[in-house]
N, C-alpha and C. Protein backbone atom coordinates (compact mmCIF):
# COMPACT_ATOMS: atom_id res chain seq x y z
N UNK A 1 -126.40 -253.02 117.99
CA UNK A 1 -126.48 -253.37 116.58
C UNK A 1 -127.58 -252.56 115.95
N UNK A 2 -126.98 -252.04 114.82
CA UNK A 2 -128.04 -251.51 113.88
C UNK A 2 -129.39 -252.19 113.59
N UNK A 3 -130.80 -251.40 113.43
CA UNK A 3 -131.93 -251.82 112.67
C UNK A 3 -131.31 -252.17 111.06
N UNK A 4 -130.26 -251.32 109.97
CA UNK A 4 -129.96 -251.76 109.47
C UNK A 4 -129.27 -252.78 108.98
N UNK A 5 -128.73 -252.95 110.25
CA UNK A 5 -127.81 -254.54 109.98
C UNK A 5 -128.72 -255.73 110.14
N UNK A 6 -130.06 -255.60 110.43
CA UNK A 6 -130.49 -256.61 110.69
C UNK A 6 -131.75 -257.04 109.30
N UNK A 7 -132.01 -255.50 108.94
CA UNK A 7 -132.36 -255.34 107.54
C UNK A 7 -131.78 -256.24 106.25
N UNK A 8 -130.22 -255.80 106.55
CA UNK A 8 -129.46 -256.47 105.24
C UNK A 8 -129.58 -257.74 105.24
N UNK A 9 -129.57 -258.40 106.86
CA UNK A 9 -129.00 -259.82 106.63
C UNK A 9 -130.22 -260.60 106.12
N UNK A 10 -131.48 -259.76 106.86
CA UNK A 10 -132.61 -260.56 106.44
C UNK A 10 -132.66 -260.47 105.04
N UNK A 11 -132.40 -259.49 104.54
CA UNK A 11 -132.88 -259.52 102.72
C UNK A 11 -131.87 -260.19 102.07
N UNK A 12 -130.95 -260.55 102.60
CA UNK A 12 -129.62 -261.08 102.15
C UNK A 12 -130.07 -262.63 101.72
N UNK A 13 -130.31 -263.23 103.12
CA UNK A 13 -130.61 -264.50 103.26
C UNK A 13 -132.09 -264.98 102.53
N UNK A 14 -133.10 -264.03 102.43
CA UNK A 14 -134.38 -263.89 101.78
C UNK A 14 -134.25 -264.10 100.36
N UNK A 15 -133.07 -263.20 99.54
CA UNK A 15 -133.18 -263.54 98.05
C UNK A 15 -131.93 -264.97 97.95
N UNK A 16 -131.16 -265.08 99.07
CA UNK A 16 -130.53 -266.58 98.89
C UNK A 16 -131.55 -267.88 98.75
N UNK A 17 -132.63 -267.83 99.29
CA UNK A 17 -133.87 -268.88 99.73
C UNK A 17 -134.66 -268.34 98.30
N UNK A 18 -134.30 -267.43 97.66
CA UNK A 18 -135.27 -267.35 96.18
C UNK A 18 -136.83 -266.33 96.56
N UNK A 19 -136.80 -266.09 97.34
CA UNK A 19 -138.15 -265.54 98.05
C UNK A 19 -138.45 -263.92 97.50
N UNK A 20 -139.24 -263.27 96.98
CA UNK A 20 -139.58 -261.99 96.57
C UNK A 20 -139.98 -261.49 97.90
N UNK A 21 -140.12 -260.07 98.08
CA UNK A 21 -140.85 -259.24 99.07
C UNK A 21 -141.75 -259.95 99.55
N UNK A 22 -143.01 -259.72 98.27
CA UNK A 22 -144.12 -260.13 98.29
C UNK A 22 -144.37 -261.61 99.04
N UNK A 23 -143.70 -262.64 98.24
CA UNK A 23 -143.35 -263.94 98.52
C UNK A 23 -143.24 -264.10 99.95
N UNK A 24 -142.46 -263.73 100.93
CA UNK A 24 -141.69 -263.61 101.60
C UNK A 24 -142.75 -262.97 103.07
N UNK A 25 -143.50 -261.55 102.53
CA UNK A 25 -144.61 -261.09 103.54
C UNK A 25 -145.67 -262.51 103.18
N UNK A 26 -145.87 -262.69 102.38
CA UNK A 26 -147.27 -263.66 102.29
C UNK A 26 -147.25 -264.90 103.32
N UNK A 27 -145.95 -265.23 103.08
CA UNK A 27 -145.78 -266.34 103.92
C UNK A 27 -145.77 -266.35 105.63
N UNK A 28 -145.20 -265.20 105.76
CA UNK A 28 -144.94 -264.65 107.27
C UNK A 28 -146.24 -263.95 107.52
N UNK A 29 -147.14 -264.11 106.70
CA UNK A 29 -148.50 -263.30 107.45
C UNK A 29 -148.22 -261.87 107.71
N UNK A 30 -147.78 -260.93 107.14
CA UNK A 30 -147.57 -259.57 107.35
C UNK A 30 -147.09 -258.92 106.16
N UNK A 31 -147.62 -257.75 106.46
CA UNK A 31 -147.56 -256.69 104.48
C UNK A 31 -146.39 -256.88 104.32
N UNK A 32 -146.23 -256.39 102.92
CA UNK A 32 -145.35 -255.99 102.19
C UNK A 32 -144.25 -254.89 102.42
N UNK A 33 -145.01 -253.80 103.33
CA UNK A 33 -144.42 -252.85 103.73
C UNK A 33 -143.38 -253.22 104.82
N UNK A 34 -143.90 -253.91 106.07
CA UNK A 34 -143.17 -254.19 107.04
C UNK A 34 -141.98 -254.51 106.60
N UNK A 35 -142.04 -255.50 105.58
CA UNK A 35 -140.83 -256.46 105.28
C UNK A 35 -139.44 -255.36 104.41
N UNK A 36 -140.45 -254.29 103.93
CA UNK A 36 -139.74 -253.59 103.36
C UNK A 36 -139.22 -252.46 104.08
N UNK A 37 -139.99 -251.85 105.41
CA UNK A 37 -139.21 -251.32 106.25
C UNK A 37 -138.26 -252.02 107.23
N UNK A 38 -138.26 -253.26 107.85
CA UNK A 38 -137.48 -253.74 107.96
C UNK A 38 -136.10 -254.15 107.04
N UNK A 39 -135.86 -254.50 106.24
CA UNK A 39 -135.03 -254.63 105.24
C UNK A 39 -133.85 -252.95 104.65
N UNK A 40 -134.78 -252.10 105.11
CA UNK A 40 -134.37 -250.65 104.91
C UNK A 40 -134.05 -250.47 106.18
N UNK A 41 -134.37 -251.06 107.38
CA UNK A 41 -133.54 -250.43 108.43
C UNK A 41 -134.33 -249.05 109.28
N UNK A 42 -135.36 -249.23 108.98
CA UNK A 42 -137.05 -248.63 109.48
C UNK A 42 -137.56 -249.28 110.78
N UNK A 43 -137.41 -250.19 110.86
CA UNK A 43 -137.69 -251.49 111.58
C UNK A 43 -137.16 -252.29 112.14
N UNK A 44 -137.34 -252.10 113.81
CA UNK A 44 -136.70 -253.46 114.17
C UNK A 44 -137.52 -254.57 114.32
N UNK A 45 -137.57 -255.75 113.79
CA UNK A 45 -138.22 -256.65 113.93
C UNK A 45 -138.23 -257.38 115.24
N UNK A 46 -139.84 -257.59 115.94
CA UNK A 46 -139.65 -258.21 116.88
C UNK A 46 -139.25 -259.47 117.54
N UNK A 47 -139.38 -259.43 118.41
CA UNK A 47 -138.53 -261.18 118.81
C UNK A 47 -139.07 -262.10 118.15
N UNK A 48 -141.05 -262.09 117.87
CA UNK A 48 -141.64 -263.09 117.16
C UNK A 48 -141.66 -262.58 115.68
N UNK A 49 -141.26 -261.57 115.24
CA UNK A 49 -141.18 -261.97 114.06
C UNK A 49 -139.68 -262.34 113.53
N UNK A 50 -138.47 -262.42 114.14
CA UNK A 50 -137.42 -262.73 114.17
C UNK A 50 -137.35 -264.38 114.02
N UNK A 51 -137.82 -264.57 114.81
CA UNK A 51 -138.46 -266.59 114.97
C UNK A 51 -139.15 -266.75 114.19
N UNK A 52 -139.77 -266.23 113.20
CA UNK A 52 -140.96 -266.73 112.29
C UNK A 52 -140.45 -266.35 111.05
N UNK A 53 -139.44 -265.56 110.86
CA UNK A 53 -137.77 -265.37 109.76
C UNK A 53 -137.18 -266.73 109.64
N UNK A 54 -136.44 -267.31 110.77
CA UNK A 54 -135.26 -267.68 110.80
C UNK A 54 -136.10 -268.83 110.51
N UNK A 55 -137.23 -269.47 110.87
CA UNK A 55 -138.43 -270.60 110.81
C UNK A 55 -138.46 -270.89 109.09
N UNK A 56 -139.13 -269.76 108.24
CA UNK A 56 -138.79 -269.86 107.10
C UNK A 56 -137.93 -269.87 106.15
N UNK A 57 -136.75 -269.57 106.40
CA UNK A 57 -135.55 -269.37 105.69
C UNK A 57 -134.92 -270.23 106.54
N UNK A 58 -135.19 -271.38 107.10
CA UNK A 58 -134.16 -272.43 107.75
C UNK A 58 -132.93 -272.20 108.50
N UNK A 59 -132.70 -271.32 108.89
CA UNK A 59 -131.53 -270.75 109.75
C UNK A 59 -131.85 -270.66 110.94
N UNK A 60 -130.51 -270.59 111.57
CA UNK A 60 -130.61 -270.56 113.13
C UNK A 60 -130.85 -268.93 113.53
N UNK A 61 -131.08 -268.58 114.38
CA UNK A 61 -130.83 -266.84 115.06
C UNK A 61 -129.54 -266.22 114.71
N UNK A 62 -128.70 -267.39 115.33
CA UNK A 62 -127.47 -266.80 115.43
C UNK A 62 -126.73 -266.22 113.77
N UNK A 63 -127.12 -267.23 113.28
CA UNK A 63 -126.77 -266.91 111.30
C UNK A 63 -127.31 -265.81 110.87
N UNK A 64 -128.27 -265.57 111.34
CA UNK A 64 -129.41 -263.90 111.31
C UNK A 64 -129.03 -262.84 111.59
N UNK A 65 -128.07 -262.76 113.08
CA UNK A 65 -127.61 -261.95 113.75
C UNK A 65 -126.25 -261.43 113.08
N UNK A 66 -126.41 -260.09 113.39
CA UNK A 66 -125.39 -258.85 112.41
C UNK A 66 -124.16 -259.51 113.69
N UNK A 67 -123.02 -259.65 113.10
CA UNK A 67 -121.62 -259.27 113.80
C UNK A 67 -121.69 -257.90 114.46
N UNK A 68 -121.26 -258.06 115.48
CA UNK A 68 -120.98 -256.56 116.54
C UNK A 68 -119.66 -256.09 116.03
């Protein structure tokens, strides 16, 4: 699976929950940038920051996870 597919879903589900970039790094304890290279597909996000996603935006992993 793509870094980008995992980009989209997060920003997908991020502006569904109402959350800005900004909003969104503040809460997760990490810049602005990360969130934005992740989201662009720059970035694969690690396992703990994957869990500390799905933690704030109330979803399971699996809802997170790009279709193969």
């Amino acid at each position: 699976m793509g870094t980008n597919d995992w980009g989209r879903r997060i920003k997908a589900y991020r502006k569904l929950k109402g959350y800005t970039q900004v909003q969104f790094a503040r809460k997760l304890g990490i810049s602005v940038s990360v969130i934005g290279e992740v989201e662009r597909g720059n970035r694969i996000p690690s396992s703990s920051l994957l869990l500390q996603i799905t933690d704030l935006l109330n979803i399971s992993l699996e809802e997170l996870t790009p279709d193969n």
